[in-house]
Protein backbone atom coordinates (compact mmCIF):
# COMPACT_ATOMS: atom_id res chain seq x y z
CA UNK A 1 -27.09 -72.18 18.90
CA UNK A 2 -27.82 -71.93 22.90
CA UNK A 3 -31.29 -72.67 23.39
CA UNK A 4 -32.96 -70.56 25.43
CA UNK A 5 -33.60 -70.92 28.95
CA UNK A 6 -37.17 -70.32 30.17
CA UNK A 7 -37.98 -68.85 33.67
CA UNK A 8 -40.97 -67.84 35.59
CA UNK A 9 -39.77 -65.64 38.55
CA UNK A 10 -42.67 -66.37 41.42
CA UNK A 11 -43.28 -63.23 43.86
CA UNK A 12 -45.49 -61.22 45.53
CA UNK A 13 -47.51 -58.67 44.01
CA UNK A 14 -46.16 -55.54 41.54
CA UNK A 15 -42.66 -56.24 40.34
CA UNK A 16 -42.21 -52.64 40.15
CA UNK A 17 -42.05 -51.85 43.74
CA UNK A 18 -38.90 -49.93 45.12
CA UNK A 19 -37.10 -52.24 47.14
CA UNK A 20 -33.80 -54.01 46.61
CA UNK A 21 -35.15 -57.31 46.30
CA UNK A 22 -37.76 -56.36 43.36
CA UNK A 23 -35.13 -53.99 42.06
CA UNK A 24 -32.71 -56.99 42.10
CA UNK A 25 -35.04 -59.27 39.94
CA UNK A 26 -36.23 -56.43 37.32
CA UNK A 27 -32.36 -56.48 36.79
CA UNK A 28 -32.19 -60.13 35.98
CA UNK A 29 -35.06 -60.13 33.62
CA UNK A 30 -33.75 -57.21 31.62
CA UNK A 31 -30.18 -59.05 31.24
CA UNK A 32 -31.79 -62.09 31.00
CA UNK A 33 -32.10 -61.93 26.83
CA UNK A 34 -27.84 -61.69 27.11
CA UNK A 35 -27.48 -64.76 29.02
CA UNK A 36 -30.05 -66.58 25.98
CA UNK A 37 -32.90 -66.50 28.74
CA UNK A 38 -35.99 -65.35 29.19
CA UNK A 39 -38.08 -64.19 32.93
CA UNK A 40 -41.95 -64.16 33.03
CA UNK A 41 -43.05 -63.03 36.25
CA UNK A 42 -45.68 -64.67 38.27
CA UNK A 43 -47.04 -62.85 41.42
CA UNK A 44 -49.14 -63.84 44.37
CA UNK A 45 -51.59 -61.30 45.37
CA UNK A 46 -50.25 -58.90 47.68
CA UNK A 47 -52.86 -59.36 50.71
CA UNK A 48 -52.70 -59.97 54.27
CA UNK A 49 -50.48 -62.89 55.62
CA UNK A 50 -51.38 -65.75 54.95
CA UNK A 51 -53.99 -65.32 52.53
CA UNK A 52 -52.16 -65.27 49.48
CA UNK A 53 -51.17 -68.47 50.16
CA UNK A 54 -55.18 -69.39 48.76
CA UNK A 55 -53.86 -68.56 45.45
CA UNK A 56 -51.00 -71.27 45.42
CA UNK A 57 -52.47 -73.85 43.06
CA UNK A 58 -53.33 -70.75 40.51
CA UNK A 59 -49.77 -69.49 41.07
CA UNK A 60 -48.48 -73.49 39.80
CA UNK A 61 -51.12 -73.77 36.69
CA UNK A 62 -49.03 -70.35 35.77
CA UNK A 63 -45.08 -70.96 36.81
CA UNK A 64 -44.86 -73.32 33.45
CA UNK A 65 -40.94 -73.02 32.24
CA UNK A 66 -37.50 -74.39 32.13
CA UNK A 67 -36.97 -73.43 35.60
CA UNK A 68 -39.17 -71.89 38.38
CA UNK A 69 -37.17 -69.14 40.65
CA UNK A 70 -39.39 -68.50 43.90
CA UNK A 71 -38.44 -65.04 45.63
CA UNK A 72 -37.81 -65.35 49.03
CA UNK A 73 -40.94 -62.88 49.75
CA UNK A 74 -43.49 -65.56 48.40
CA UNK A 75 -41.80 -68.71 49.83
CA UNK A 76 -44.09 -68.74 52.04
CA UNK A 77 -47.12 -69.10 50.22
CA UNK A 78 -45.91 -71.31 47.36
CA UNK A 79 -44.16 -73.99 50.05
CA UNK A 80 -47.39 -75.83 51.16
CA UNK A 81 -48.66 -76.60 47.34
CA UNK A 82 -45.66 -77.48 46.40
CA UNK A 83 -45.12 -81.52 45.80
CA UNK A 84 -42.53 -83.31 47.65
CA UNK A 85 -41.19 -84.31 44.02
CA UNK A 86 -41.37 -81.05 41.71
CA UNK A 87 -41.51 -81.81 37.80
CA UNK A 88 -39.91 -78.51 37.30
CA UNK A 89 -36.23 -77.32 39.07
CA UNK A 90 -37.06 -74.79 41.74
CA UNK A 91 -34.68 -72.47 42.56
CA UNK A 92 -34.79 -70.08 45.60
CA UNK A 93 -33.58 -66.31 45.15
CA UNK A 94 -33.75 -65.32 48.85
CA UNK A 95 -32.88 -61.70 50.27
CA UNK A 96 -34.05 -62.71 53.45
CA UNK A 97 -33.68 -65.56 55.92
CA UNK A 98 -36.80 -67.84 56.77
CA UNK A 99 -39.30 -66.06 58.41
CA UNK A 100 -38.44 -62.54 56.68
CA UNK A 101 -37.26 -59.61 58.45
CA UNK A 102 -39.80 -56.88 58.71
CA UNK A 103 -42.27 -58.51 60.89
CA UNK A 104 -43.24 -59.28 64.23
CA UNK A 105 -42.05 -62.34 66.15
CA UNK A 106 -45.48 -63.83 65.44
CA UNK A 107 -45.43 -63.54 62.22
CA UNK A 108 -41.74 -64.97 61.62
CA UNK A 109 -43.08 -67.81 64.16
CA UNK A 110 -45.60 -68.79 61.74
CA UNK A 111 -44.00 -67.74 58.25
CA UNK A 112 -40.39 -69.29 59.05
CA UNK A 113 -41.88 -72.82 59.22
CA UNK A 114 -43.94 -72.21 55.64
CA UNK A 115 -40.46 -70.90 53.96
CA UNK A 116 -38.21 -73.52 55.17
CA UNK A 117 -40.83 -76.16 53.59
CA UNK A 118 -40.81 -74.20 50.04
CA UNK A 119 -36.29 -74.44 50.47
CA UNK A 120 -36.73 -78.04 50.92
CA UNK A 121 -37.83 -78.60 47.59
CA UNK A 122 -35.61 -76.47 45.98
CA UNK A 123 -32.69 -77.55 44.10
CA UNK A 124 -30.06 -74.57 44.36
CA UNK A 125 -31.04 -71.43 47.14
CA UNK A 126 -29.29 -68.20 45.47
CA UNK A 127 -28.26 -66.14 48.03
CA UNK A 128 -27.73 -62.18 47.58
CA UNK A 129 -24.95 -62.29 50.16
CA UNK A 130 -22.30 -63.91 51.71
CA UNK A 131 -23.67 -62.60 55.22
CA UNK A 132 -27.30 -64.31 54.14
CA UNK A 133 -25.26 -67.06 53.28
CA UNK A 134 -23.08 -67.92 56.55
CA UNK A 135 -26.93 -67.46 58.34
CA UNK A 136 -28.48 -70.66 56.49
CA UNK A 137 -25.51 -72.55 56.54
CA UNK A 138 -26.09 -71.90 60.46
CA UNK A 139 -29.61 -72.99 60.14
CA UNK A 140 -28.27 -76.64 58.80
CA UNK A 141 -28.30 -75.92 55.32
CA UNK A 142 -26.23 -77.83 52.95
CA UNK A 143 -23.28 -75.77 51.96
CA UNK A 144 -23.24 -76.99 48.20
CA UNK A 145 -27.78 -75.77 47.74
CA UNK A 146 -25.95 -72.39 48.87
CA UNK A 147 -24.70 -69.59 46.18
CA UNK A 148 -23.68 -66.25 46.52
CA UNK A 149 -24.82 -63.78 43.47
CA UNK A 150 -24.69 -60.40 45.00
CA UNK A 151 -26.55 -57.31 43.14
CA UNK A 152 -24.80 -55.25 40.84
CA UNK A 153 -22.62 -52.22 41.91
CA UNK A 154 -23.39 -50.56 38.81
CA UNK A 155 -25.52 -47.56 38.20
CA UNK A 156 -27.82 -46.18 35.24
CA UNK A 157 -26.07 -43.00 34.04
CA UNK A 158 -27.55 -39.31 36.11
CA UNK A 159 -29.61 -36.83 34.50
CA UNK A 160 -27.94 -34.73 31.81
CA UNK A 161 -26.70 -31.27 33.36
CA UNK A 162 -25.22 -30.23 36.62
CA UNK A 163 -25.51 -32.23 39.68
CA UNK A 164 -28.08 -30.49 41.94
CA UNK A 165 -26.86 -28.30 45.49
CA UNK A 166 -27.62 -30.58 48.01
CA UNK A 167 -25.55 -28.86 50.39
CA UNK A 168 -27.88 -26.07 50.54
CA UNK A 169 -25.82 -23.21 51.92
CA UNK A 170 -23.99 -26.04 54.73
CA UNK A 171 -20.49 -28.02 54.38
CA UNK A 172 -21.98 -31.13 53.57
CA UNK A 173 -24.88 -33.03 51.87
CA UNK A 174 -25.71 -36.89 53.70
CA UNK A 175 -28.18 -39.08 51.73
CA UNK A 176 -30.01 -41.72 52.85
CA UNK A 177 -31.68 -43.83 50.12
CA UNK A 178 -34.27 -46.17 52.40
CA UNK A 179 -38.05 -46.96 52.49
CA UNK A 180 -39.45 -45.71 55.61
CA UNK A 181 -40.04 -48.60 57.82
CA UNK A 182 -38.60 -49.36 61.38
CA UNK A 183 -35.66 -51.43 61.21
CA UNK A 184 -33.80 -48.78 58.14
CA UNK A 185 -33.16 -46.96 61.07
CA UNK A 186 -34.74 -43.40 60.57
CA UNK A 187 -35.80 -42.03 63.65
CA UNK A 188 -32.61 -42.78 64.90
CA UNK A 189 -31.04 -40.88 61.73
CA UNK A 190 -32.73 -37.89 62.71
CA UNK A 191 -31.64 -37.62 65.88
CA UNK A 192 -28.42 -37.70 65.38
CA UNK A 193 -28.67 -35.05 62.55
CA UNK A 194 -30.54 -32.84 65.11
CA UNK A 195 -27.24 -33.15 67.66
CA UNK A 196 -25.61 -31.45 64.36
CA UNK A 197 -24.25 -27.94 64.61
CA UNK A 198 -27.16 -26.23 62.50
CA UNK A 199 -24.82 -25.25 59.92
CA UNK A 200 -22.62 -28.39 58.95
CA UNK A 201 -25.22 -30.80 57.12
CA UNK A 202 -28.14 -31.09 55.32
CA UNK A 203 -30.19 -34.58 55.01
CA UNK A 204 -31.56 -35.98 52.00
CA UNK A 205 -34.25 -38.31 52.66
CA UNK A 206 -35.10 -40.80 49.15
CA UNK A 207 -37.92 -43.80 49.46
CA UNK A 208 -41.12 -44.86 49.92
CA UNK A 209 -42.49 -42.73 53.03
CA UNK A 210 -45.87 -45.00 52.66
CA UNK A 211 -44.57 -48.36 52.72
CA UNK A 212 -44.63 -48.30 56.75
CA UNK A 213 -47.83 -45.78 57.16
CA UNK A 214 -47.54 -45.75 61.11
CA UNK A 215 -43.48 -45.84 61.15
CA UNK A 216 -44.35 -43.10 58.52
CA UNK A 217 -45.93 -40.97 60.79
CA UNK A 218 -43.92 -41.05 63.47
CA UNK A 219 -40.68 -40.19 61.33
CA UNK A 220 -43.25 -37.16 59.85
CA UNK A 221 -43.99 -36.59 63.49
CA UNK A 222 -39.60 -35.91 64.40
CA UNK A 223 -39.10 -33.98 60.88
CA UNK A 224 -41.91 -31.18 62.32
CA UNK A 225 -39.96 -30.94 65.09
CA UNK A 226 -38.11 -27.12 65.32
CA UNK A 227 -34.54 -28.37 65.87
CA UNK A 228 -34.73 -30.28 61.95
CA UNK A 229 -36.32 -26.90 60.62
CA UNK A 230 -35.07 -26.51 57.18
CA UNK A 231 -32.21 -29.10 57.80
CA UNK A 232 -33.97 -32.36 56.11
CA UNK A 233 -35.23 -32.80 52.26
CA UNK A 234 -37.92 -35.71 51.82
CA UNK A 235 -37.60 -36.57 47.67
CA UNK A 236 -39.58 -39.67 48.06
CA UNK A 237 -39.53 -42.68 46.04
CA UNK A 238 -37.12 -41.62 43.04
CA UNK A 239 -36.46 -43.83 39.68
CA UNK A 240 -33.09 -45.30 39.53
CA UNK A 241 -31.87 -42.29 37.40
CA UNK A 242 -33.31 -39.67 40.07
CA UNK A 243 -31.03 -41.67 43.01
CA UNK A 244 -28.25 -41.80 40.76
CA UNK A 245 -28.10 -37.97 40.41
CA UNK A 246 -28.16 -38.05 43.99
CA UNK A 247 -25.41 -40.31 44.63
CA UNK A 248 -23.52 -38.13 42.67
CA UNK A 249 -24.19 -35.12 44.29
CA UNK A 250 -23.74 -35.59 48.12
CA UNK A 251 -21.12 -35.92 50.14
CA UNK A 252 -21.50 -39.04 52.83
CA UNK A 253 -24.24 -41.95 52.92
CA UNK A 254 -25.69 -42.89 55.82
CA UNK A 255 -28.06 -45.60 56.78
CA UNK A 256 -28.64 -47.05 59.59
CA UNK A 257 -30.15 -50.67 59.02
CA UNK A 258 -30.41 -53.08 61.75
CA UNK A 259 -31.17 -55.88 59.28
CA UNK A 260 -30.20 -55.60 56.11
CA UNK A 261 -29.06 -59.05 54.13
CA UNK A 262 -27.46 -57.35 51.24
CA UNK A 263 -27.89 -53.29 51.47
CA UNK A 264 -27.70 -52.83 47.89
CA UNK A 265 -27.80 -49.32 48.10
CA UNK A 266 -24.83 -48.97 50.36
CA UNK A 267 -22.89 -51.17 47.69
CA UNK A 268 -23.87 -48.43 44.66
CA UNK A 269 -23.05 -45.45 47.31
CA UNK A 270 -19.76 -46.96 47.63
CA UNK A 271 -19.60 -47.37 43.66
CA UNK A 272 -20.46 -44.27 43.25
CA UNK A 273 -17.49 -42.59 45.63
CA UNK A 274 -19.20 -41.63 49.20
CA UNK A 275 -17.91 -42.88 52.54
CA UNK A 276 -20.46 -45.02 54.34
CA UNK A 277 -22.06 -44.43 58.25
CA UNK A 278 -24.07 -47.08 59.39
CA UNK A 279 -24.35 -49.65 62.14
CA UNK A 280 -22.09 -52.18 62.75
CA UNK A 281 -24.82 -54.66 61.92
CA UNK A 282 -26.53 -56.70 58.72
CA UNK A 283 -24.09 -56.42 55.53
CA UNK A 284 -22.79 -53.30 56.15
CA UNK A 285 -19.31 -54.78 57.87
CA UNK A 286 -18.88 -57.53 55.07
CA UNK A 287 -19.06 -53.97 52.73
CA UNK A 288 -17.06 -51.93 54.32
CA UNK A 289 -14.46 -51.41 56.66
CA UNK A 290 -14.49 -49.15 60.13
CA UNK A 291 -12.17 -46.41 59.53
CA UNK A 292 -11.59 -47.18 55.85
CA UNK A 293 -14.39 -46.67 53.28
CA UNK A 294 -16.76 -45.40 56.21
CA UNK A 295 -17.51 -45.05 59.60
CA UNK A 296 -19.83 -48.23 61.48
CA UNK A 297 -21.43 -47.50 64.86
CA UNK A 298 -22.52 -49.93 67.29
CA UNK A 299 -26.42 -50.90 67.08
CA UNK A 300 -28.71 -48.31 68.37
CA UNK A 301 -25.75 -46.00 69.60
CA UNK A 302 -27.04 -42.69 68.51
CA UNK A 303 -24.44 -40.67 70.30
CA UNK A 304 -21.66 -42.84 68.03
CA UNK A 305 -23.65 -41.98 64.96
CA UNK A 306 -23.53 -38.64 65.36
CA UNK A 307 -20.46 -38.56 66.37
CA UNK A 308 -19.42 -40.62 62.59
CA UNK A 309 -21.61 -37.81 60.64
CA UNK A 310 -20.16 -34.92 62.33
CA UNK A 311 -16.78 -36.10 62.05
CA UNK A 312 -17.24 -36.89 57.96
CA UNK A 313 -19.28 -33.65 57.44
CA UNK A 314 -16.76 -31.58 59.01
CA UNK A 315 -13.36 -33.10 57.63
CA UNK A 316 -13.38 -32.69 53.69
CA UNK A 317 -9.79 -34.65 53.59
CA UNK A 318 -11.10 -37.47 55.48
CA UNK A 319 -14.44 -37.93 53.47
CA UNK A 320 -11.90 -37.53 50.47
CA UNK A 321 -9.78 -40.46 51.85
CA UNK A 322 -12.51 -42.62 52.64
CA UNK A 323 -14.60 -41.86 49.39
CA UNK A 324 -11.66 -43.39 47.51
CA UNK A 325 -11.16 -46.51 49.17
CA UNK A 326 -15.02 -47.12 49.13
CA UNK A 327 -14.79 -46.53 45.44
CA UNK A 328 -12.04 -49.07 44.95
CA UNK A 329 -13.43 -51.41 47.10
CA UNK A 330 -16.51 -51.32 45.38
CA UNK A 331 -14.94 -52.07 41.78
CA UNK A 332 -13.65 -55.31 43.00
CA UNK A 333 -17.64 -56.10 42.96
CA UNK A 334 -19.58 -57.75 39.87
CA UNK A 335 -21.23 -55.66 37.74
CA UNK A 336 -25.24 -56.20 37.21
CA UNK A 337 -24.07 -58.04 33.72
CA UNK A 338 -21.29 -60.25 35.94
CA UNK A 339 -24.03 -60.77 38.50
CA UNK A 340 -26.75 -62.09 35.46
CA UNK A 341 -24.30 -64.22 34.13
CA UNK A 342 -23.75 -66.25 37.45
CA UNK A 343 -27.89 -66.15 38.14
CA UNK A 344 -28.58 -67.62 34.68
CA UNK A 345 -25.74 -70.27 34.85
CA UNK A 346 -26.85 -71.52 38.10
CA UNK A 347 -30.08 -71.80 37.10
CA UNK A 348 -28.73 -73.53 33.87
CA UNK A 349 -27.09 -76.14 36.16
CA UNK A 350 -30.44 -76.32 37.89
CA UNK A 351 -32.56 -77.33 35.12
CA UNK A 352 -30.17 -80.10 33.98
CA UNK A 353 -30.03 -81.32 30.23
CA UNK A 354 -32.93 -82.91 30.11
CA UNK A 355 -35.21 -79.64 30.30
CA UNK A 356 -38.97 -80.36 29.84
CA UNK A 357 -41.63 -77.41 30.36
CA UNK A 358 -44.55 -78.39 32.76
CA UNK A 359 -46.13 -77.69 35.68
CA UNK A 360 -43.80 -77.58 39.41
């Protein structure tokens, strides 16, 4: 009989949140009973940088398993207690490069240093993409620490019933499925679905509008304006079940990420059968090709972005086309169960044979 393989799974604050890197890790601890393992979660408190990192000897008394995981979000704070000799494998899950993505250049100045101590120590550094991937290997790290497991492209089943109108009278629905802070690209979004002839689309807006509360208010601030009247839905932060009956409803997906290591959602939209607008930037090319299972502008290029939306909402045959090559694309992908089995085995390899539970 397999013995089972114990994991605490270190992060920052509420699991739950609605992001792809918590979503990503709720995943692995739900299929972690199939791969004869088991994921306790240990967070940090989420409080201003750097003070969690206060709680880092608390955080070690807890992390007691076969295995420690550290998410790439709390490397930061974990790094400096850790010893230069842990008792316990450590094993980095990173969705972001050192010195994270959604802060200022002070911030990364400071925090980069802080994670790259924490990937020192750590045995194996599970990437979620290849793109994440080529960066650190870049950075000067060794290519055999590095493996890809990419998220799942598979979604929970949509509500019972017929999908909802999100046309709403016009010849095409776009989602975007994106937390409201600065570098998803919003503002930008909404420009170019103002340029729109009134009548061709109608914007779905899913996420957390409060995780950004100034970016928040400015994208608030361009939705009052009269040329979106009545031409954008804000849904909010949806369960996966909610997004799922969205995917399955609309017509083209559309977001436009500057940085974006994975883009999990752009993987499911493609799984799901929708064509894919974004910037040439992040993931997004690794994902999908120009003129095949979407349309990529260049960075910033708000004139080329409406120019992709306009061209998908308007041609049913192309969005047809392209939603069918996304959707084969995106089969070629692992599975959420394919994507466990590789997490668990690397961090099988990790812990070695000789697996004793005790402090890091």
């Amino acid at each position: 009989m397999t013995r089972i393989l114990t994991v605490s799974l270190v992060t920052l604050g509420d699991p739950g949140r609605l992001t792809g890197g918590y979503r990503y890790h709720r995943r692995m601890a739900e299929l972690a009973p199939a791969c004869d393992a088991s994921v306790r979660f240990v967070s940090f408190p989420d409080r201003p940088f750097p003070l969690p990192t206060l709680a880092g000897r608390g955080v070690l008394r807890q992390a007691r398993a076969d295995v420690v995981v550290l998410d790439s979000i709390a490397a930061a704070f974990l790094g400096p207690w850790l010893p230069r000799r842990p008792g316990t494998p450590l094993v980095g899950s990173l969705h972001q490069p050192p010195g994270g993505i959604d802060h200022g250049r002070l911030r990364r100045g400071l925090q980069a240093p802080m994670d790259r101590l924490a990937w020192r120590r750590a045995r194996l550094l599970l990437v979620a993409s290849q793109a994440l991937g080529d960066e650190l290997a870049g950075q000067g790290y060794p290519p055999e620490r590095v493996r890809v497991v990419p998220p799942g492209r598979d979604l929970p089943p949509a509500p019972a019933g017929p999908p909802p109108d999100l046309r709403q009278g016009r010849r095409a629905a776009l989602l975007c499925v994106a937390n409201w802070v600065e570098r998803k690209g919003l503002l930008e979004l909404l420009e170019a679905t103002a340029r729109l002839p009134a009548g061709l689309a109608t914007l779905h807006l899913a996420g957390d509008d409060r995780a950004d509360p100034g970016y928040g208010d400015r994208v608030r601030a361009r939705l009052a304006r009269p040329d979106l009247a009545g031409r954008v839905v804000v849904h909010g932060p949806l369960p996966a079940e909610g997004v799922a009956a969205l995917y399955q409803a609309a017509d083209v997906f559309v977001l436009p990420s500057l940085v974006e290591p994975y883009g999990t959602v752009w993987g499911e939209a493609m799984a799901a059968g929708l064509p894919v607008v974004g910037w040439r930037a992040g993931n997004l090319p690794h994902l999908a090709t120009h003129g095949r299972e979407g349309l990529l502008a260049d960075p910033g290029d708000v004139a080329g972005l409406h120019a992709a939306l306009a061209r998908l909402a308007g041609d049913e045959d192309l969005r047809r086309r392209m939603a069918a090559a996304a959707a084969r694309r995106a089969a070629g992908r692992p599975t959420w169960a394919e994507s466990a089995d590789l997490f668990f085995a690397a961090l099988r390899q990790a812990a070695g044979a000789g697996q004793a539970t005790g402090p890091v």
